[in-house]
Protein backbone atom coordinates (compact mmCIF):
# COMPACT_ATOMS: atom_id res chain seq x y z
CA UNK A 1 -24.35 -29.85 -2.18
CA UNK A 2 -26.87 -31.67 -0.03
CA UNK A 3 -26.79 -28.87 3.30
CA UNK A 4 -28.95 -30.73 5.41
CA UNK A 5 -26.65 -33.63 5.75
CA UNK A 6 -23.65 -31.16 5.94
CA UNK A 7 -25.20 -29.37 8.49
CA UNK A 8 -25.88 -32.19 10.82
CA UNK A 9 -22.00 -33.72 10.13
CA UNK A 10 -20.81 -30.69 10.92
CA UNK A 11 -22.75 -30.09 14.09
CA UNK A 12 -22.32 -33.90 15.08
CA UNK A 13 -18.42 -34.80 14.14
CA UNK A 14 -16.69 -31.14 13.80
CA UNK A 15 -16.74 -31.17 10.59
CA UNK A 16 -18.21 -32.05 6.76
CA UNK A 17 -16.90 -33.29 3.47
CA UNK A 18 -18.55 -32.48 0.25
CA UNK A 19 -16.97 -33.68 -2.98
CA UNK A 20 -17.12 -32.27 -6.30
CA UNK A 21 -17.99 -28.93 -4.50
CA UNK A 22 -16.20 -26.28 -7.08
CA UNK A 23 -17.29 -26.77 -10.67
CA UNK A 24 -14.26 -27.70 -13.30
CA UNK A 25 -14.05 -23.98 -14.56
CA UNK A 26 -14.01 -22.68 -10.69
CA UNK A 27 -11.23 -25.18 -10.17
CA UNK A 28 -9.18 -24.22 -12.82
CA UNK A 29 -9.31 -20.35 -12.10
CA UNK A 30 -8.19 -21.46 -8.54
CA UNK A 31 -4.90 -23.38 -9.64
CA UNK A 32 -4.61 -20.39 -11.67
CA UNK A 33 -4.37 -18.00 -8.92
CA UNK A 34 -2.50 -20.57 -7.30
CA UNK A 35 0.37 -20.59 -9.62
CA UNK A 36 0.70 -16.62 -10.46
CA UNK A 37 1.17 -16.28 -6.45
CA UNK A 38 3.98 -18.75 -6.12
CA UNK A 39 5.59 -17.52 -9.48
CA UNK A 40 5.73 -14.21 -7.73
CA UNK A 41 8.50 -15.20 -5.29
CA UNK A 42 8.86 -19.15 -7.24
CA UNK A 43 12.14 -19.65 -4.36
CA UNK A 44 10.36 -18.18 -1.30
CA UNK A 45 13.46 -16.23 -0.70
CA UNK A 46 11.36 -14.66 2.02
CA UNK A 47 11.24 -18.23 3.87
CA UNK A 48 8.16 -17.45 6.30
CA UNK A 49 7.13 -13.73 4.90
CA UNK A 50 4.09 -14.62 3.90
CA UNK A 51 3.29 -16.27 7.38
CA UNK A 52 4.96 -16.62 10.66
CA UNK A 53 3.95 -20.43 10.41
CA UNK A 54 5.37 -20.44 6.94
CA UNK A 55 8.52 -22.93 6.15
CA UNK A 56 9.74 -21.53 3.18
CA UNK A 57 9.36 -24.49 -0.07
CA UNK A 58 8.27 -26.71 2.70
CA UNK A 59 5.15 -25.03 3.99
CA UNK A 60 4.16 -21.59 1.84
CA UNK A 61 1.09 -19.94 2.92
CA UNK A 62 0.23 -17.20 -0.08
CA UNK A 63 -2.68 -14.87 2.01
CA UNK A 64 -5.01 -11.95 1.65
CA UNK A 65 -5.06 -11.30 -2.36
CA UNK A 66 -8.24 -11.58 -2.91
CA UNK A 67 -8.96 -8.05 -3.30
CA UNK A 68 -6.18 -8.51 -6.76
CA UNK A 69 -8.16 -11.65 -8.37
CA UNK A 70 -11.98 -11.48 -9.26
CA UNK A 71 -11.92 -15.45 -9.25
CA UNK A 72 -11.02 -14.97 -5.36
CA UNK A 73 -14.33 -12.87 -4.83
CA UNK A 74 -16.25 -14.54 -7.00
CA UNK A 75 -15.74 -17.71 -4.81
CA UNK A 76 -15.78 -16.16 -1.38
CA UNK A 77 -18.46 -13.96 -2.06
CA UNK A 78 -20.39 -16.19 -4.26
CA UNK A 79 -24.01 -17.90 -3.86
CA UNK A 80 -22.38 -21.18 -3.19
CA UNK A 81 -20.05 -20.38 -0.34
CA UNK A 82 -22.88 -18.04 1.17
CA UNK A 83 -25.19 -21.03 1.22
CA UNK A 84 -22.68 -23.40 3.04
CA UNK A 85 -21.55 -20.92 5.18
CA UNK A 86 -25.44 -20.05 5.92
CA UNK A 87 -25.84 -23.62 6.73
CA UNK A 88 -22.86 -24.28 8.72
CA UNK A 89 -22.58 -21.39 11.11
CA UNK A 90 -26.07 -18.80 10.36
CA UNK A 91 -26.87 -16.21 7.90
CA UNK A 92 -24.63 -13.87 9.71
CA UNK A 93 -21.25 -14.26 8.87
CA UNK A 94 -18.08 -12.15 7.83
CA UNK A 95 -15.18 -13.85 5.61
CA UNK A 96 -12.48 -13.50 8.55
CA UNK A 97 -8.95 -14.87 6.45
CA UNK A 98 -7.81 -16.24 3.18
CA UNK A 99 -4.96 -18.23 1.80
CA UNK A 100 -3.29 -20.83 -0.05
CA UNK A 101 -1.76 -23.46 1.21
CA UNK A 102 0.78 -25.56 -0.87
CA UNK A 103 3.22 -28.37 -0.09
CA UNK A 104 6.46 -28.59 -1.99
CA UNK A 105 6.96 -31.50 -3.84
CA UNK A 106 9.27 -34.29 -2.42
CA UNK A 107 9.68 -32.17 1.30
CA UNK A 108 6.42 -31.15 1.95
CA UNK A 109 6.00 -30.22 5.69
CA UNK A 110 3.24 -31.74 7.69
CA UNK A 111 1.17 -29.85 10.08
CA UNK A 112 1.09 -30.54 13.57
CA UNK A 113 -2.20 -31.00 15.84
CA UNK A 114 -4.18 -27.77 16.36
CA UNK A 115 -7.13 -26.03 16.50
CA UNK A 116 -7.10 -22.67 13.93
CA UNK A 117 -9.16 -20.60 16.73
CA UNK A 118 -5.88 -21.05 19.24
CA UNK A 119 -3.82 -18.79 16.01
CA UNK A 120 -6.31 -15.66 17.12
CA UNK A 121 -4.85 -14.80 20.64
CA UNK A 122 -7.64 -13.78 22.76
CA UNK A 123 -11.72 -15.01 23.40
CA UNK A 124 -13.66 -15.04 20.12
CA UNK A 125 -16.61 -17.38 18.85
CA UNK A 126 -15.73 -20.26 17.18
CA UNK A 127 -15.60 -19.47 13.16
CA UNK A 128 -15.70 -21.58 10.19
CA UNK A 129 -12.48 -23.12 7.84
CA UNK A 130 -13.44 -24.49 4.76
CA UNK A 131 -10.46 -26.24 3.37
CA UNK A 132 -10.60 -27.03 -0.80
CA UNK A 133 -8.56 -29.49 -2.21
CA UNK A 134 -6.94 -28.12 -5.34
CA UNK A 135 -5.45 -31.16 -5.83
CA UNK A 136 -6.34 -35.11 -5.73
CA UNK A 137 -5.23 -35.24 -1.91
CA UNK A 138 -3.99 -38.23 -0.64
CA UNK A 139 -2.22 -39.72 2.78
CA UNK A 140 0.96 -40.09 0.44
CA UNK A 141 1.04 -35.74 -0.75
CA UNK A 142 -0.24 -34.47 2.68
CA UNK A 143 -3.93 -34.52 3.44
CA UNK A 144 -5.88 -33.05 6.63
CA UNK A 145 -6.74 -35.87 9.17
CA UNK A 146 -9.88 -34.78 11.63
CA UNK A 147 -10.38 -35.61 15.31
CA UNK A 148 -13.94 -35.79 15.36
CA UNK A 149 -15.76 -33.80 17.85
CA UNK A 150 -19.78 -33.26 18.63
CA UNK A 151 -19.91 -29.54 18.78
CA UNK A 152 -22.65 -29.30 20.76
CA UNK A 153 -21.11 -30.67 23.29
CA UNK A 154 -17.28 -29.64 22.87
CA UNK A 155 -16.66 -26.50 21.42
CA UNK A 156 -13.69 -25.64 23.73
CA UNK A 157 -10.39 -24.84 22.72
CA UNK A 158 -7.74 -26.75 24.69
CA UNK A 159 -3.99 -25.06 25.99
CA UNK A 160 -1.57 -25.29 22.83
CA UNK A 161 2.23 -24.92 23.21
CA UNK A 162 4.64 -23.56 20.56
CA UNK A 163 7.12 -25.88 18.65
CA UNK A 164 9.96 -23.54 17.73
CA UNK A 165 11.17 -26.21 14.92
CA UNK A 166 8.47 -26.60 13.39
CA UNK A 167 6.70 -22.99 13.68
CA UNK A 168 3.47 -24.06 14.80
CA UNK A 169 1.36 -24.70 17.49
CA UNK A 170 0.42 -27.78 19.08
CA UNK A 171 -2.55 -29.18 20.55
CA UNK A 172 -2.71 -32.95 21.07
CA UNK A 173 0.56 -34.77 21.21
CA UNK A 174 -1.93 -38.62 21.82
CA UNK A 175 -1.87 -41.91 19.69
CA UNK A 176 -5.22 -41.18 17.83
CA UNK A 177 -3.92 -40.57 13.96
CA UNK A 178 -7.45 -39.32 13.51
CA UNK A 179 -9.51 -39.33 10.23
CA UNK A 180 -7.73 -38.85 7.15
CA UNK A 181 -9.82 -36.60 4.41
CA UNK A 182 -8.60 -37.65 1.81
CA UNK A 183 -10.39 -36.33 -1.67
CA UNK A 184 -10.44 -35.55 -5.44
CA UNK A 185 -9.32 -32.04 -6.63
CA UNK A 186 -12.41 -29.65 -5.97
CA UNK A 187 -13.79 -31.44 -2.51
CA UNK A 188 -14.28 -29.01 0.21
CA UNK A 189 -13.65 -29.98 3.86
CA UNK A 190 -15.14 -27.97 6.24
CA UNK A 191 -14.29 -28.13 9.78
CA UNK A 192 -14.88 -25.41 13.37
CA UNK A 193 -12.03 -23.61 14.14
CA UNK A 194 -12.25 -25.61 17.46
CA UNK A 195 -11.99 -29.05 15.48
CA UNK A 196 -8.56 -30.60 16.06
CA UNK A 197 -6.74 -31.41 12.95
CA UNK A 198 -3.71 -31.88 11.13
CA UNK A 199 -1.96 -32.61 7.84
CA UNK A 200 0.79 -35.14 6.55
CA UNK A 201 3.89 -34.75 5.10
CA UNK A 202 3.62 -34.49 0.80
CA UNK A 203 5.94 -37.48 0.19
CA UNK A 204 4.96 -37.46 -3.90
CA UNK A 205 6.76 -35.48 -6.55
CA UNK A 206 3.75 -32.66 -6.85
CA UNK A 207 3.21 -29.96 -4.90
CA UNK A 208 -0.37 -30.21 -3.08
CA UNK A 209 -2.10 -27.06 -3.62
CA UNK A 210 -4.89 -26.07 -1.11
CA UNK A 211 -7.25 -23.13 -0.50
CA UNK A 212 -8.62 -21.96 2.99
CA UNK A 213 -10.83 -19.68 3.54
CA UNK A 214 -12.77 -18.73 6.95
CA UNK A 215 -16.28 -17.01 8.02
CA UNK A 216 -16.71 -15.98 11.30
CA UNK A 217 -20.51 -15.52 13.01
CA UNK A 218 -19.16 -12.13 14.23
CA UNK A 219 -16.72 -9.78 13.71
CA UNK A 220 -13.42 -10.95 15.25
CA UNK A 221 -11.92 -7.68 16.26
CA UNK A 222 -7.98 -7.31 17.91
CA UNK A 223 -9.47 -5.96 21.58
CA UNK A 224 -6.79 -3.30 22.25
CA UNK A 225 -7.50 -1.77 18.80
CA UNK A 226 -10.84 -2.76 17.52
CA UNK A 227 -9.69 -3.35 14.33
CA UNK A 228 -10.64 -6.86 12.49
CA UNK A 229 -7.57 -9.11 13.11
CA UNK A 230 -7.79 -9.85 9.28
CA UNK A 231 -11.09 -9.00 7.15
CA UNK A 232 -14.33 -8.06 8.24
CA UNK A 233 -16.34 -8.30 5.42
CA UNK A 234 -20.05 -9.47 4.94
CA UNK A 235 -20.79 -12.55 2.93
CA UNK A 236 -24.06 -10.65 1.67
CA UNK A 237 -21.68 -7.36 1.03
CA UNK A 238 -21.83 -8.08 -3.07
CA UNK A 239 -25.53 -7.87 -2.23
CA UNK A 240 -26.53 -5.67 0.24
């Protein structure tokens, strides 16, 4: 991974791309984990119990197992995550949420316009998603499309509104269709958490498989309890 130039996209247009990012055998261990969480429930009976944003076979979001598969930790806690993440946002940084992502094949729901830091639900500093393709992602099997942004001079996040049907929030309803990223299997996209983004529709007979994982420069803690909204744990805490 060149950093340098990541850095500087990152800081300059919201976000980076960086192909060929997880090595074949990381990929692999990924689907993996991929497809022993969705054989776990393989009809999503549960429709959105794995997130209040999920849409059953449409949309599934499979979260916060990483503590049950070492290839998880390996990843998130490993040198090469540490070093983007270092790069990206400082060497202070706590992974703040995990999850798959995964498109059903034929049906796939897209994603409206949002900014992930508008999910959190009160004042926090903008954190970091880094998005992996576990799949070739295409336009046609629902990629992320980027509204580019300089962050050092827009870093705000802008009023959403809720969208009952489709169980998400919404931040830009305007005619730009934005960037599309679209990538072989094993490219990481990382974007702020005050980037606005979407994803299409998966139109193809695969599902699209995706990881996201995010690192916040400080502890995002629920204000009325003080306890981390989701994790709280150091990227150095496999070697401090």
């Amino acid at each position: 991974m060149d950093l340098k130039t990541a850095a500087i996209d990152f800081r300059n247009q919201g976000y980076c791309l960086i192909k060929n990012a997880l090595a074949p055998g990381e990929l692999a261990a990924m689907r993996s984990v991929a497809e022993t969480l969705l054989a776990e429930d393989p009809d999503d009976s549960g429709g959105g119990k794995y997130h209040d944003i999920g849409r059953g076979e449409a949309r599934r979001f499979l979260r916060h197992r990483h503590d049950d598969f070492p290839a998880l930790q390996d990843l998130l806690f490993g040198d090469k995550l540490r070093a983007l993440v270092t790069a990206l946002i400082g060497p202070t940084a706590y992974l703040f949420n995990e999850q798959f992502v995964v498109k059903g094949a034929d049906a796939g729901a897209s994603f409206a316009w949002h900014q992930d830091g508008a999910y959190v639900g009160f004042a926090h500093k903008p954190y970091l998603t880094v998005w992996i393709a576990l799949d070739d992602t295409t336009e046609e099997n629902g990629c992320v499309y980027i509204l580019p942004r300089n962050l050092d001079r827009d870093s705000d996040l802008v009023p959403h509104r809720w969208d009952a049907d489709g169980k998400e929030k919404v931040g830009y309803d305007g005619p730009d269709s934005g960037v599309p990223a679209t990538c072989p299997a094993g490219t990481i996209v990382a974007f702020s958490s005050t980037t606005l983004h979407r994803s299409g529709e998966n139109r193809t007979d695969r599902r699209r498989r995706a990881y996201v994982c995010q690192y916040s420069p400080e502890e995002i803690l629920v204000p009325e309890t003080g306890r981390p909204k989701h994790f709280s744990k150091s990227i150095h805490a496999a070697t401090d």
